[in-house]
C-alpha atoms as a PDB file:
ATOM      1  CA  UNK A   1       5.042   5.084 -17.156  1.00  0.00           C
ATOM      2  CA  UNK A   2       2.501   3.269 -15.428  1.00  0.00           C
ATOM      3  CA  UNK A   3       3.795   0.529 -13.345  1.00  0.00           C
ATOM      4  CA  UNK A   4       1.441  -2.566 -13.754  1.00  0.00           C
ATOM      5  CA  UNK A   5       3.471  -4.908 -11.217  1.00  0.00           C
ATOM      6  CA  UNK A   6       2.122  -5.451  -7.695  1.00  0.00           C
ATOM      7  CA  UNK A   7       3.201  -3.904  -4.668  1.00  0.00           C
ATOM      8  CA  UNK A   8       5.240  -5.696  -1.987  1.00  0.00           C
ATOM      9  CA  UNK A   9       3.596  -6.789   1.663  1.00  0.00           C
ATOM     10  CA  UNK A  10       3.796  -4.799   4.234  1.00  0.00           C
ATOM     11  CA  UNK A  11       6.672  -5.698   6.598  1.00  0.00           C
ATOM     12  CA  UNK A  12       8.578  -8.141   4.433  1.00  0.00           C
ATOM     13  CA  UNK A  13      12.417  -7.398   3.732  1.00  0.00           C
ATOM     14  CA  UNK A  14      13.096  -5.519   0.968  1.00  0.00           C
ATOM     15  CA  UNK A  15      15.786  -6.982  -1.580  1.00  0.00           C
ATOM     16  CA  UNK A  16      17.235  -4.822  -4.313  1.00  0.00           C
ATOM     17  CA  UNK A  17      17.840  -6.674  -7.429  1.00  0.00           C
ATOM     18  CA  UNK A  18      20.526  -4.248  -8.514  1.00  0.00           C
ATOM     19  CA  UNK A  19      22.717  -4.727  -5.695  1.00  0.00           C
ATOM     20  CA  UNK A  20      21.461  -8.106  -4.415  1.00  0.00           C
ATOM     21  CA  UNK A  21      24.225 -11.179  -4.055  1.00  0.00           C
ATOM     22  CA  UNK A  22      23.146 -14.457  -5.553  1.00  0.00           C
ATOM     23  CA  UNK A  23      22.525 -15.951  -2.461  1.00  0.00           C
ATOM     24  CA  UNK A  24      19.649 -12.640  -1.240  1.00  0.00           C
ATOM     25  CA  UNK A  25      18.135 -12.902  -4.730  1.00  0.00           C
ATOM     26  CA  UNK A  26      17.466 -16.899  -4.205  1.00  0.00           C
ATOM     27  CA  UNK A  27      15.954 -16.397  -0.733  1.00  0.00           C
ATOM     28  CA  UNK A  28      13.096 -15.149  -2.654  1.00  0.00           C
ATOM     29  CA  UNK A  29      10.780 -18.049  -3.719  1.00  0.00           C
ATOM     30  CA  UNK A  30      10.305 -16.750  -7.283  1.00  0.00           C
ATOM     31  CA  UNK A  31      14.005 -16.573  -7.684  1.00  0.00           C
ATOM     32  CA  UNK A  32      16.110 -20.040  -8.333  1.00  0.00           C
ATOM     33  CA  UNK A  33      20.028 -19.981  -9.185  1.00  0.00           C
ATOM     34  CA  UNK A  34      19.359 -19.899 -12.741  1.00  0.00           C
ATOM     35  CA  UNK A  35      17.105 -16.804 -12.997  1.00  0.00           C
ATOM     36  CA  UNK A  36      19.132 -14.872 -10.484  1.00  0.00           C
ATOM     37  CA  UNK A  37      22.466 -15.704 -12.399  1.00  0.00           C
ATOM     38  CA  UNK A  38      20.576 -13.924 -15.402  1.00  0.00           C
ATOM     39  CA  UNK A  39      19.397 -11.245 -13.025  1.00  0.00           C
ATOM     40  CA  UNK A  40      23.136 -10.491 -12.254  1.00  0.00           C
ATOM     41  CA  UNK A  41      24.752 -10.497 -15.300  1.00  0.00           C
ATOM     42  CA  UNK A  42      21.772  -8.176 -16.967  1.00  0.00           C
ATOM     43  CA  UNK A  43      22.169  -5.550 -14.275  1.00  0.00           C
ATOM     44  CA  UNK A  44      21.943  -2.186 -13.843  1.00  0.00           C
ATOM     45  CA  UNK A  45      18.056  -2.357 -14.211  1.00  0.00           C
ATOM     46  CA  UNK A  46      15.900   0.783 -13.758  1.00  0.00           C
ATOM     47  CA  UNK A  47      12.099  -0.676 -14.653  1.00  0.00           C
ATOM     48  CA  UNK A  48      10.431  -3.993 -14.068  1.00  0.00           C
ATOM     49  CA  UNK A  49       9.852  -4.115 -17.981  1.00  0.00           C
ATOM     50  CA  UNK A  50      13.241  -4.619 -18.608  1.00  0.00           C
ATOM     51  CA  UNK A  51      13.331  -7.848 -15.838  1.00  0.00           C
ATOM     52  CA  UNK A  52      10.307  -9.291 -17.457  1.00  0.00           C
ATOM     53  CA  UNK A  53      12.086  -9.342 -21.151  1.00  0.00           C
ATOM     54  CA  UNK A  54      15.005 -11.089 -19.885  1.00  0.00           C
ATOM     55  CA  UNK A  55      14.084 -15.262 -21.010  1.00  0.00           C
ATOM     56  CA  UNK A  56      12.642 -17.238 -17.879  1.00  0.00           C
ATOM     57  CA  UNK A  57      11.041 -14.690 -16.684  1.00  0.00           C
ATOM     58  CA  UNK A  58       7.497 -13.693 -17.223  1.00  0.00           C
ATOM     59  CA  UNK A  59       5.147 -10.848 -15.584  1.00  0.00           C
ATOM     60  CA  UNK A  60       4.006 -13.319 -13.443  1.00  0.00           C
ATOM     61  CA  UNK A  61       7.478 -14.234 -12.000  1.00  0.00           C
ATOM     62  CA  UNK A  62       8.027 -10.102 -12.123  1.00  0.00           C
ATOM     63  CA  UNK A  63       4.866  -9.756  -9.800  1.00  0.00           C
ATOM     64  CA  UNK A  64       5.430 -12.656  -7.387  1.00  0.00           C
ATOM     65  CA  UNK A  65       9.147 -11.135  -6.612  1.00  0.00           C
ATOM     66  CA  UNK A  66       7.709  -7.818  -5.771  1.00  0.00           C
ATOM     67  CA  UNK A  67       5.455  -9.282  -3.606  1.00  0.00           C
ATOM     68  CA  UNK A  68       8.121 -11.209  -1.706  1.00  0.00           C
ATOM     69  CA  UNK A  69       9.866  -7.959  -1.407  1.00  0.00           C
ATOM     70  CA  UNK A  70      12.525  -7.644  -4.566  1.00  0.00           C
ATOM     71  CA  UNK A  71      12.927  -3.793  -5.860  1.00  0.00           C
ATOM     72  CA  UNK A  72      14.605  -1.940  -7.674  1.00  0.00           C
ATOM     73  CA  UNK A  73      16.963   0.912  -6.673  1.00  0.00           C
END
């Protein structure tokens, strides 16, 4: 499956959503309690599709937290 989401910047810490506390996942600017409370209780994850279904989130939110380093193990 093609992945359409962008790629992270060089040199910027890398969080994993599946493993990530509450308070890693809301150091990221696209992240905010609410959407990283929904982030938790959906995991595991294994594509960026599946994050971008979950309400609150769109592909635009997707693409902005890969570029300020979320990923997915």
């Amino acid at each position: 499956m093609e992945n359409k989401y962008a790629a992270p910047k060089p040199n910027i810490p890398m969080t994993d959503i599946n493993i990530a506390t509450l308070e890693e996942m809301c150091a990221l600017p696209a992240i905010d309690i609410e959407i990283a409370q929904a982030l938790v209780k959906n995991r595991p994850f294994h594509s960026w599709s599946e994050i971008a279904q979950i309400p609150g989130i769109s592909d635009e939110r997707v693409e902005q937290m890969q570029r300020e380093g979320a990923r997915i193990s």
